[in-house]
N, C-alpha and C. Protein backbone atom coordinates (compact mmCIF):
# COMPACT_ATOMS: atom_id res chain seq x y z
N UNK A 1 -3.51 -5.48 29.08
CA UNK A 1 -3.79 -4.62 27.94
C UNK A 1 -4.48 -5.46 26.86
N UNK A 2 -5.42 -5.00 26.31
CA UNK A 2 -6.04 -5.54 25.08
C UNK A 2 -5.43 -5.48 23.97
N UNK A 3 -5.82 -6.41 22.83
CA UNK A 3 -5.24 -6.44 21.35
C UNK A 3 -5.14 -5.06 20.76
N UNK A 4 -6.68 -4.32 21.22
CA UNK A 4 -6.61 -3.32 20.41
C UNK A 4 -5.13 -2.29 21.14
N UNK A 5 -5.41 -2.15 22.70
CA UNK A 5 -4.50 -1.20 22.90
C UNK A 5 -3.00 -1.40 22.78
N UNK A 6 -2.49 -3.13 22.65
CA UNK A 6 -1.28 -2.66 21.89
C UNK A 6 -0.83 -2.51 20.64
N UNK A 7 -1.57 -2.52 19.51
CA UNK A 7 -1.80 -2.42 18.00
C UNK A 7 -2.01 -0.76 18.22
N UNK A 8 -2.59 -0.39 18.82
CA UNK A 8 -2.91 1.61 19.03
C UNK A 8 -1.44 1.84 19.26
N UNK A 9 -0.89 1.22 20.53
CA UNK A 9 0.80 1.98 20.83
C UNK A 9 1.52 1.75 19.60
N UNK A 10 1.78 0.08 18.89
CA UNK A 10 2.14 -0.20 17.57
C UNK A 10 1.86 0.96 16.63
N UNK A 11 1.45 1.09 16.69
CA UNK A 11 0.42 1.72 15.59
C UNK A 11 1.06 3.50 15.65
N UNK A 12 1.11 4.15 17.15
CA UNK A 12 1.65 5.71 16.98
C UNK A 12 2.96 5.16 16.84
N UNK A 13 3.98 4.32 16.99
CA UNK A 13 4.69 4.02 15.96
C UNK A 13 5.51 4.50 15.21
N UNK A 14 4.03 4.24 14.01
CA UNK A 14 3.93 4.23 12.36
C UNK A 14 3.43 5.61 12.18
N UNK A 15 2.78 6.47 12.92
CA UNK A 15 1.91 7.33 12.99
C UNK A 15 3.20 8.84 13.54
N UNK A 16 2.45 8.76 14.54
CA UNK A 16 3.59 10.45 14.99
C UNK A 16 2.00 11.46 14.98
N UNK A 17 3.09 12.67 15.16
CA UNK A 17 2.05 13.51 15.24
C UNK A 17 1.07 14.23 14.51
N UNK A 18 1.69 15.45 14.61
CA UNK A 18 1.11 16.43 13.50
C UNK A 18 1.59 16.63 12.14
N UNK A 19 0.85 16.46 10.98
CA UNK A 19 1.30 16.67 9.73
C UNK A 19 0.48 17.83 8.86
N UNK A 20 0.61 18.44 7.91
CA UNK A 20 -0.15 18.70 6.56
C UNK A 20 0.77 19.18 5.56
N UNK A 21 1.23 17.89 5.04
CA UNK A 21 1.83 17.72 3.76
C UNK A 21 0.76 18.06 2.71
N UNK A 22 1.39 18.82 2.13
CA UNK A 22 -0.10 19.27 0.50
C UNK A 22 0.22 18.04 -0.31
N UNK A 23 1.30 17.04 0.05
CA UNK A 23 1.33 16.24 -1.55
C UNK A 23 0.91 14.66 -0.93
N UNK A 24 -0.08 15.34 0.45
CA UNK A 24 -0.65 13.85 1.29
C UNK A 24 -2.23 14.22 0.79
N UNK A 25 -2.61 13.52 0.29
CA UNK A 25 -3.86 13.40 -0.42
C UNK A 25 -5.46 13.69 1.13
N UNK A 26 -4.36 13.18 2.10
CA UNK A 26 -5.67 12.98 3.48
C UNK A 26 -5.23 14.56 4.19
N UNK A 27 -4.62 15.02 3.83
CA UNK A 27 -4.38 16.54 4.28
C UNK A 27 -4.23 16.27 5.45
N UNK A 28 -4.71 17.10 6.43
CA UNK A 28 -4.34 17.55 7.61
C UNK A 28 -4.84 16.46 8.68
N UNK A 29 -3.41 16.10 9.47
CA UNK A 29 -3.72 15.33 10.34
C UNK A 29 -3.14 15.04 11.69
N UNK A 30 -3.62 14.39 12.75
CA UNK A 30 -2.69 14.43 13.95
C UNK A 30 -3.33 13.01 14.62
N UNK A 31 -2.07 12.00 14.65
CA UNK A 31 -2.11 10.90 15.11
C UNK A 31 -2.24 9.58 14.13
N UNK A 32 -2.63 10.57 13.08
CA UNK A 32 -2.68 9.55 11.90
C UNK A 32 -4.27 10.15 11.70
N UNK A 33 -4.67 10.83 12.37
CA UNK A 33 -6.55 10.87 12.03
C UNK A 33 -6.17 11.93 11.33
N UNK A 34 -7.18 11.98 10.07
CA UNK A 34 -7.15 13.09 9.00
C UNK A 34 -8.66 14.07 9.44
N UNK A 35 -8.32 15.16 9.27
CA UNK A 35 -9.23 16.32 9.83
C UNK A 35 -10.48 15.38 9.25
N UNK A 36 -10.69 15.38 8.07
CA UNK A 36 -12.25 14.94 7.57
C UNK A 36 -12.68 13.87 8.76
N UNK A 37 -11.77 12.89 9.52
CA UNK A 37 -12.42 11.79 9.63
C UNK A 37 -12.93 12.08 11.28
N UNK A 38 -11.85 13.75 11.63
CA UNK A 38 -11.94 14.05 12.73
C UNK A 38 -13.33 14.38 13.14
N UNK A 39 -13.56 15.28 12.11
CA UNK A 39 -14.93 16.23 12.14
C UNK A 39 -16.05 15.09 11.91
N UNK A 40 -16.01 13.91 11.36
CA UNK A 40 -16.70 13.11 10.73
C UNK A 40 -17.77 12.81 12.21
N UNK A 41 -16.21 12.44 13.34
CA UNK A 41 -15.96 11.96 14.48
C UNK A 41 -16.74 12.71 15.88
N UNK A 42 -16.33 14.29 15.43
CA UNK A 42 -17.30 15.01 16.32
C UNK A 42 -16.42 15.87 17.31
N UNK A 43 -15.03 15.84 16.64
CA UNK A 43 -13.80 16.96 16.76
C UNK A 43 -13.79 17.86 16.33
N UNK A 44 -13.89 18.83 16.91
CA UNK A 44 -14.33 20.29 15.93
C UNK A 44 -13.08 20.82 15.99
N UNK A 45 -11.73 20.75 16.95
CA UNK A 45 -11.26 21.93 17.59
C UNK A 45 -9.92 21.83 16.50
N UNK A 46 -8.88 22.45 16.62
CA UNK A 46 -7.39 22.84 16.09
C UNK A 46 -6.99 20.86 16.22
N UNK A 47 -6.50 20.96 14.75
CA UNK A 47 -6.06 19.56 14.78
C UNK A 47 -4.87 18.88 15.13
N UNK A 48 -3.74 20.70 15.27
CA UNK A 48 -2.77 20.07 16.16
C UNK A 48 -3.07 19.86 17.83
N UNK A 49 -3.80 20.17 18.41
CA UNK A 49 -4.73 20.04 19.75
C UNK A 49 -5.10 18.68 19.88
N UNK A 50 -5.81 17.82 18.85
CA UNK A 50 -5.94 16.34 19.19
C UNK A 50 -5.72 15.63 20.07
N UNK A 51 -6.39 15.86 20.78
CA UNK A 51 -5.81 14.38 21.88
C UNK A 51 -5.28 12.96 21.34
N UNK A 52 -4.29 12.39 21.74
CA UNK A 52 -4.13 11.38 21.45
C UNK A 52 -5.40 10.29 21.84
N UNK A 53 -5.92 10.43 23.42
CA UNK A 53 -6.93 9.84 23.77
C UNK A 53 -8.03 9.61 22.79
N UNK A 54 -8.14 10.88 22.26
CA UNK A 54 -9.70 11.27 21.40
C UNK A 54 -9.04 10.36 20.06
N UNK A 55 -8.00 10.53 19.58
CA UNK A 55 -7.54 9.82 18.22
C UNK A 55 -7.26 8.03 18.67
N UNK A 56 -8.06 7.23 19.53
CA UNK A 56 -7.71 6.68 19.79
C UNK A 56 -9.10 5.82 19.65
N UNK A 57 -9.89 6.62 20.81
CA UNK A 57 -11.16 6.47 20.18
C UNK A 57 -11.82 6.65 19.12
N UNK A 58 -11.18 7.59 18.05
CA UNK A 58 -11.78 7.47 17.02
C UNK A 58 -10.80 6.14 16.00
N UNK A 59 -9.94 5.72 16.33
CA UNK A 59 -8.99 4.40 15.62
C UNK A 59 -10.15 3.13 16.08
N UNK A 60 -10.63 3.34 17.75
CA UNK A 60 -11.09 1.77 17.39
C UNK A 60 -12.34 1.86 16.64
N UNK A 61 -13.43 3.36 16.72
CA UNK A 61 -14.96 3.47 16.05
C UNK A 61 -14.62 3.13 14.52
N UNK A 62 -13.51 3.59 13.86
CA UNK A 62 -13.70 3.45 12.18
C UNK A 62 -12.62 2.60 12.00
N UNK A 63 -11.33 2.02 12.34
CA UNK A 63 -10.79 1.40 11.67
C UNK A 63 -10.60 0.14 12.47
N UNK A 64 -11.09 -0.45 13.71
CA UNK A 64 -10.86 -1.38 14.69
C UNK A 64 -12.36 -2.29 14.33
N UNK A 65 -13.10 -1.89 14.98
CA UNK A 65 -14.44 -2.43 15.36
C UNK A 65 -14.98 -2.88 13.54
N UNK A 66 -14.69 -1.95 12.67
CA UNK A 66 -15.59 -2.31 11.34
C UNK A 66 -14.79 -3.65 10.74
N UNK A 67 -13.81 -3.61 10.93
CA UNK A 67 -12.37 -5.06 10.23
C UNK A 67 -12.37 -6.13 11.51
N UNK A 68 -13.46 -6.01 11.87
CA UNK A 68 -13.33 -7.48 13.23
C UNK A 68 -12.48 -7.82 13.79
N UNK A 69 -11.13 -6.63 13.97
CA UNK A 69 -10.26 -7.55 14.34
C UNK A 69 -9.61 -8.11 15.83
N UNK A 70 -10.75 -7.63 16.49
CA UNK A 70 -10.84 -8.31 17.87
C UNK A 70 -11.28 -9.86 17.51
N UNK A 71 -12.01 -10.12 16.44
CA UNK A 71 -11.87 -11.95 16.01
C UNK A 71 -10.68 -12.69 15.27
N UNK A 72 -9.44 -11.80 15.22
CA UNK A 72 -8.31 -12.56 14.86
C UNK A 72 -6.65 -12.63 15.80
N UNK A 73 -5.80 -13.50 15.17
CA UNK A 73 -4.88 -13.22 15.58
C UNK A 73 -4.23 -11.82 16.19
N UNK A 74 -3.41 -11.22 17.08
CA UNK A 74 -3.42 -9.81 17.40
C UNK A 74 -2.16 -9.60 15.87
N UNK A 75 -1.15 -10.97 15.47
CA UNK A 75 -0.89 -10.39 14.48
C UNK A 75 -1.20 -9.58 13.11
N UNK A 76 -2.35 -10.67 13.15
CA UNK A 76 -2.99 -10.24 12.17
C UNK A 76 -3.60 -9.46 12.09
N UNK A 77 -4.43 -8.83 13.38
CA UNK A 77 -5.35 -7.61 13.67
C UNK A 77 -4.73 -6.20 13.46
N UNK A 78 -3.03 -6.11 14.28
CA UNK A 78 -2.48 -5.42 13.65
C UNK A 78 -1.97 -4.45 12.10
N UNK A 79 -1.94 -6.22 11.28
CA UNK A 79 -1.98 -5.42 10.22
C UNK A 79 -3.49 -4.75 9.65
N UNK A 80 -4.26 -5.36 9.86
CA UNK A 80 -5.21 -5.12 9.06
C UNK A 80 -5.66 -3.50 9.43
N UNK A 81 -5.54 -3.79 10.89
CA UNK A 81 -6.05 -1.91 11.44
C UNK A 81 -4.90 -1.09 11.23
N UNK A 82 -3.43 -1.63 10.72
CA UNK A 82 -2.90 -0.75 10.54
C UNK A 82 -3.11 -0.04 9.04
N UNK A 83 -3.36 -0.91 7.87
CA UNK A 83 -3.81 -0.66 7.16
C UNK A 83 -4.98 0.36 6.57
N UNK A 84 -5.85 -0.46 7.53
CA UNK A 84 -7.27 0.76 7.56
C UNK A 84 -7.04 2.20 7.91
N UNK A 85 -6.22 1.82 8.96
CA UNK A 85 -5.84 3.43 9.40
C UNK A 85 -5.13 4.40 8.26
N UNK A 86 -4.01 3.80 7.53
CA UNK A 86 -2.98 4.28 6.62
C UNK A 86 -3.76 4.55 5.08
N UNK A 87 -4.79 3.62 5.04
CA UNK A 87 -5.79 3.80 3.77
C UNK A 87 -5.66 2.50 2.75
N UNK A 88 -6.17 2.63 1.75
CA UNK A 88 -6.00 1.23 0.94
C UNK A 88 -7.23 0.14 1.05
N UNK A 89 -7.28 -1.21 1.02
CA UNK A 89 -8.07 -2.53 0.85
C UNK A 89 -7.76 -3.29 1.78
N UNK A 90 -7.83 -2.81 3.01
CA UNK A 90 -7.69 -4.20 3.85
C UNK A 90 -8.47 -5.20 3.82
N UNK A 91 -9.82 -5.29 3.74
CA UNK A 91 -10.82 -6.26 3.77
C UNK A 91 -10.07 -7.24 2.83
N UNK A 92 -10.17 -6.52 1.22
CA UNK A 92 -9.48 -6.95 -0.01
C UNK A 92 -8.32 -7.77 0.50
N UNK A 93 -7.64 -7.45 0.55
CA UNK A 93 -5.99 -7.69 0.84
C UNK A 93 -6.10 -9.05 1.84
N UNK A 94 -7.02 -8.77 3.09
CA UNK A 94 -7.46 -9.96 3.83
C UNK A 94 -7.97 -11.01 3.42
N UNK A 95 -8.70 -10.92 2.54
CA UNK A 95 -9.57 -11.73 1.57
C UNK A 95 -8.98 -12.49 0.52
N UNK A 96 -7.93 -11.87 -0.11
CA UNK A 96 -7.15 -12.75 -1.04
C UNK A 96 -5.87 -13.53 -0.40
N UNK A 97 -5.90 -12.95 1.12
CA UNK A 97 -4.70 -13.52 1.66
C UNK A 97 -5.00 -14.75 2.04
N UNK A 98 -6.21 -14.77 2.59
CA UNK A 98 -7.20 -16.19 2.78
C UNK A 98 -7.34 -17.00 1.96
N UNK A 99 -7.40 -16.73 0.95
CA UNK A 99 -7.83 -17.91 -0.56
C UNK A 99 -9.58 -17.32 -0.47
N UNK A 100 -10.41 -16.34 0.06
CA UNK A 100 -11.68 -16.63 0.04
C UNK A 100 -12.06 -15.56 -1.05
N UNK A 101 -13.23 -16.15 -1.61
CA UNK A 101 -14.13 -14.49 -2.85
C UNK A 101 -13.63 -13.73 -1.86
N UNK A 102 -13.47 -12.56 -3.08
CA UNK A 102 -13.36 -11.20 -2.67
C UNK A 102 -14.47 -10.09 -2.78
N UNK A 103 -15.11 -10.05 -1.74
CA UNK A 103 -16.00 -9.18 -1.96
C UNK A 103 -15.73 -7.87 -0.83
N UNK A 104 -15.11 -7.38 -0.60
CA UNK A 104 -14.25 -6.18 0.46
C UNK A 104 -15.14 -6.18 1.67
N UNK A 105 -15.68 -7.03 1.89
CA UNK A 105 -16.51 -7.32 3.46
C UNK A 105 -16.12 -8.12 4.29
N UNK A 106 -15.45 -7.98 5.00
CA UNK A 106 -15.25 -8.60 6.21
C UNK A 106 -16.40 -9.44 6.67
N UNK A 107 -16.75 -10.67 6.87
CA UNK A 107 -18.10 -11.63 8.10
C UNK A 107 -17.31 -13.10 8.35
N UNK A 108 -18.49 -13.84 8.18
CA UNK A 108 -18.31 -15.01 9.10
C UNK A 108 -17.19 -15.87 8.49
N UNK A 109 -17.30 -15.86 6.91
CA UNK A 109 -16.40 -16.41 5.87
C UNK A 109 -15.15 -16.00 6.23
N UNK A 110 -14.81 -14.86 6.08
CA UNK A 110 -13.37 -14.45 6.30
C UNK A 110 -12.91 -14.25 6.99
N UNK A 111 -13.28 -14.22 8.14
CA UNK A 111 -12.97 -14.05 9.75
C UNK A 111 -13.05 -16.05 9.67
N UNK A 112 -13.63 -17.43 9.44
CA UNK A 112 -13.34 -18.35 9.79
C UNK A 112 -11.59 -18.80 8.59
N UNK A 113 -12.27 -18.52 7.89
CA UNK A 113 -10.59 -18.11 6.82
C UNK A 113 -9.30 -18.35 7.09
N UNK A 114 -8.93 -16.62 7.92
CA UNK A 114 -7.98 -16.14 8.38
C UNK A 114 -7.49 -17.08 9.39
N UNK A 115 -8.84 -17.31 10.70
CA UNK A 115 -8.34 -17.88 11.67
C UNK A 115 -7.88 -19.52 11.48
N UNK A 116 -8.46 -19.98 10.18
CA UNK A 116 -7.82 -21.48 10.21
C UNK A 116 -6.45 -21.65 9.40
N UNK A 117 -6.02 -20.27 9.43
CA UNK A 117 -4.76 -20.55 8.36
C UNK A 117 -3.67 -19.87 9.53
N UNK A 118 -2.24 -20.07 8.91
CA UNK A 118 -1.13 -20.10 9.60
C UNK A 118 -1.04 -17.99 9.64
N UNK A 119 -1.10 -17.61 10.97
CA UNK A 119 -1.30 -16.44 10.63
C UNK A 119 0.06 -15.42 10.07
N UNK A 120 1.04 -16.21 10.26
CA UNK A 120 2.27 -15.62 9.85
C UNK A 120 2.27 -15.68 8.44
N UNK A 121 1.38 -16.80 7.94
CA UNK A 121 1.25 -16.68 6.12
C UNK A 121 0.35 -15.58 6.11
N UNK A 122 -0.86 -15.42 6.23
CA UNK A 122 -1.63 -14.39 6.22
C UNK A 122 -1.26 -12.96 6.18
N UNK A 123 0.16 -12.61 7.34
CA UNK A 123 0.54 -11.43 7.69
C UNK A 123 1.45 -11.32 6.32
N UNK A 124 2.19 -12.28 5.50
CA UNK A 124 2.99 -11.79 4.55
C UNK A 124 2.36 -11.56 3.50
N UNK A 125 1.49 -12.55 3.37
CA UNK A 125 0.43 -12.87 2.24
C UNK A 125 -0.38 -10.88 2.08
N UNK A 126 -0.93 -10.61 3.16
CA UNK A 126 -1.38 -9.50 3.01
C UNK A 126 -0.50 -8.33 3.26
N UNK A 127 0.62 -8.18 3.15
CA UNK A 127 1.83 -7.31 3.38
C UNK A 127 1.89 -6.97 1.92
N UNK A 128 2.19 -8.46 1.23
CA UNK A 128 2.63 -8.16 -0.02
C UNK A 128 1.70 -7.47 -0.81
N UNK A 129 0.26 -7.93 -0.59
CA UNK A 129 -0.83 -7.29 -1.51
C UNK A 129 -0.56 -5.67 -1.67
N UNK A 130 -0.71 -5.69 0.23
CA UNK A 130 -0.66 -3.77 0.32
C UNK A 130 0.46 -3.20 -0.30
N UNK A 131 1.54 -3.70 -0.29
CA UNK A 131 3.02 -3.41 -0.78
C UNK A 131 2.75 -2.58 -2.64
N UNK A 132 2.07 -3.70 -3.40
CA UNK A 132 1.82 -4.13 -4.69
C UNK A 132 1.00 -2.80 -4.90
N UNK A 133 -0.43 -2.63 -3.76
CA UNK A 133 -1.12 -1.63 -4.10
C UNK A 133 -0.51 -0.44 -3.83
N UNK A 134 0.35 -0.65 -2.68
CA UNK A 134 0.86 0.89 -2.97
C UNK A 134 1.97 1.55 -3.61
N UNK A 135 2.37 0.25 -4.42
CA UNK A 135 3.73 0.76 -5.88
C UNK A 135 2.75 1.33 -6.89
N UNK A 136 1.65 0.98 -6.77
CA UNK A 136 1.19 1.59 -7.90
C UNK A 136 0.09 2.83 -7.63
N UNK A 137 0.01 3.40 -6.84
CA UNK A 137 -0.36 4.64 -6.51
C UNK A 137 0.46 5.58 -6.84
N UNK A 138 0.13 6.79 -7.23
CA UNK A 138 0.30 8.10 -7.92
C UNK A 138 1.16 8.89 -6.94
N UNK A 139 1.23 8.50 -5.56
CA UNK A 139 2.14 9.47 -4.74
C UNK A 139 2.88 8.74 -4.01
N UNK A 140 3.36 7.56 -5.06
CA UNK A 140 4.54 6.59 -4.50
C UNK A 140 5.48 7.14 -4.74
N UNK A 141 5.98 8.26 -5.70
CA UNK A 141 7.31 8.88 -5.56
C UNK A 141 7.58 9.99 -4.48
N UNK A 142 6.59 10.38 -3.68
CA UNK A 142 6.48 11.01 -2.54
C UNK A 142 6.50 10.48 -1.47
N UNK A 143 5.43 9.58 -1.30
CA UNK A 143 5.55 8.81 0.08
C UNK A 143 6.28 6.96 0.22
N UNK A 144 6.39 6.74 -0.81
CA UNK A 144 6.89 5.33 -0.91
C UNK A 144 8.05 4.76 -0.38
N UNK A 145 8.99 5.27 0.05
CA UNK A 145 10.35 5.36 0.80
C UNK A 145 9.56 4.97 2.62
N UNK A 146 8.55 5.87 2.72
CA UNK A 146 7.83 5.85 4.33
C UNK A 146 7.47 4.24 4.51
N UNK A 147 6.71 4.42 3.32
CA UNK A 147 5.65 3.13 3.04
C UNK A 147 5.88 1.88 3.07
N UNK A 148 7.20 1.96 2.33
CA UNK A 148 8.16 0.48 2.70
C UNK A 148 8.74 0.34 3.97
N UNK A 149 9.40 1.50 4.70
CA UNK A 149 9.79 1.51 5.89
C UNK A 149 8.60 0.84 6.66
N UNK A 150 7.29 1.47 6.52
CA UNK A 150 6.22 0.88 7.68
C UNK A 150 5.91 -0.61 7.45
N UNK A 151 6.16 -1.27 5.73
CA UNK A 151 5.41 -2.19 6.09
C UNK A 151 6.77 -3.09 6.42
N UNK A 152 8.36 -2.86 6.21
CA UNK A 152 9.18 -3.78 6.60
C UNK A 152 9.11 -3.93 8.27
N UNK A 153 8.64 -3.09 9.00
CA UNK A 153 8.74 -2.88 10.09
C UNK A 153 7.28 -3.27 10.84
N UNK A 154 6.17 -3.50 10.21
CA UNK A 154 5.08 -4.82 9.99
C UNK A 154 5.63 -5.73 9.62
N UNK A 155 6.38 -6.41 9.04
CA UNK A 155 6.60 -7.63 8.80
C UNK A 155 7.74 -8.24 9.83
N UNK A 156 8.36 -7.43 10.39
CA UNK A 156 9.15 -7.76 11.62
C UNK A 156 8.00 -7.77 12.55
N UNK A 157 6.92 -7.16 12.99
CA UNK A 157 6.46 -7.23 13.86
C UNK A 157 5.13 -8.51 13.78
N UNK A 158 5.01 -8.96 12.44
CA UNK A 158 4.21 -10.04 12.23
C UNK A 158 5.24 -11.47 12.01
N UNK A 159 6.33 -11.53 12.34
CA UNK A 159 7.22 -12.99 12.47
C UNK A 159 7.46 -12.97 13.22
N UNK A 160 7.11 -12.14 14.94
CA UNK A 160 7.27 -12.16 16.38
C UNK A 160 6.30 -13.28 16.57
């Protein structure tokens, strides 16, 4: 199995199925893919219908392949696509976890970065960022209880 496909199983997880919470800002979703990103994708049909397959392929086209993280640790790849997937600054978050400028682009800089540093620092280092960014979001009294659950349960899975 590849990095990506066990970070995808990791990953439904954190994820599950079908949702549309009105006080979830990404509305309607199944697998973690939000209708917009479905249709974006070239899913037209009922979004509780989703294939997991099809939400799978659309995890590695927008949140796998654009964050390089077939060029890092699988710990670290984990978080970062789990991130992307869930929403927020991963590039960011990656970038300051590194010590490198922050310019929210992922290339050659931050991808050599990551990989020369201890990746278990990296995985906390960027845990905590996302943690920080998401106490201070507007629907942390709604979803923030989840949010900590997912990332304590990333951080067990990044000190394996």
């Amino acid at each position: 199995m590849s990095s990506f496909d066990d970070a995808f199983v990791s990953l439904m997880g954190n994820e599950g199925g079908y949702s549309n919470n009105p006080a979830d800002p990404g509305g309607e979703t199944m697998w973690g893919i939000t209708a917009r990103v479905a249709r974006a994708n070239g899913y037209m049909g009922d979004m509780r219908l989703l294939p997991q397959s099809v939400a799978k392929q659309i995890a590695k086209m927008v949140y796998w392949d654009p964050y390089y993280c077939d060029q890092f640790d699988p710990r670290v790849a984990f978080q970062v696509f789990d991130a992307a997937y869930n929403g927020g600054k991963p590039a960011t978050w990656l970038q300051t976890a590194a010590g490198v400028e922050v310019d929210g682009h992922i290339g050659p800089v931050t991808i050599a970065a990551v990989n020369r540093s201890d990746a278990r620092q990296i995985v906390m280092r960027f845990l905590a960022y996302r943690l920080k960014y998401l106490g201070d979001l507007p629907t942390w009294p709604s979803f923030g209880h989840g949010w900590a659950n997912r990332i304590a349960g990333n951080l067990i899975k990044g000190a394996a």
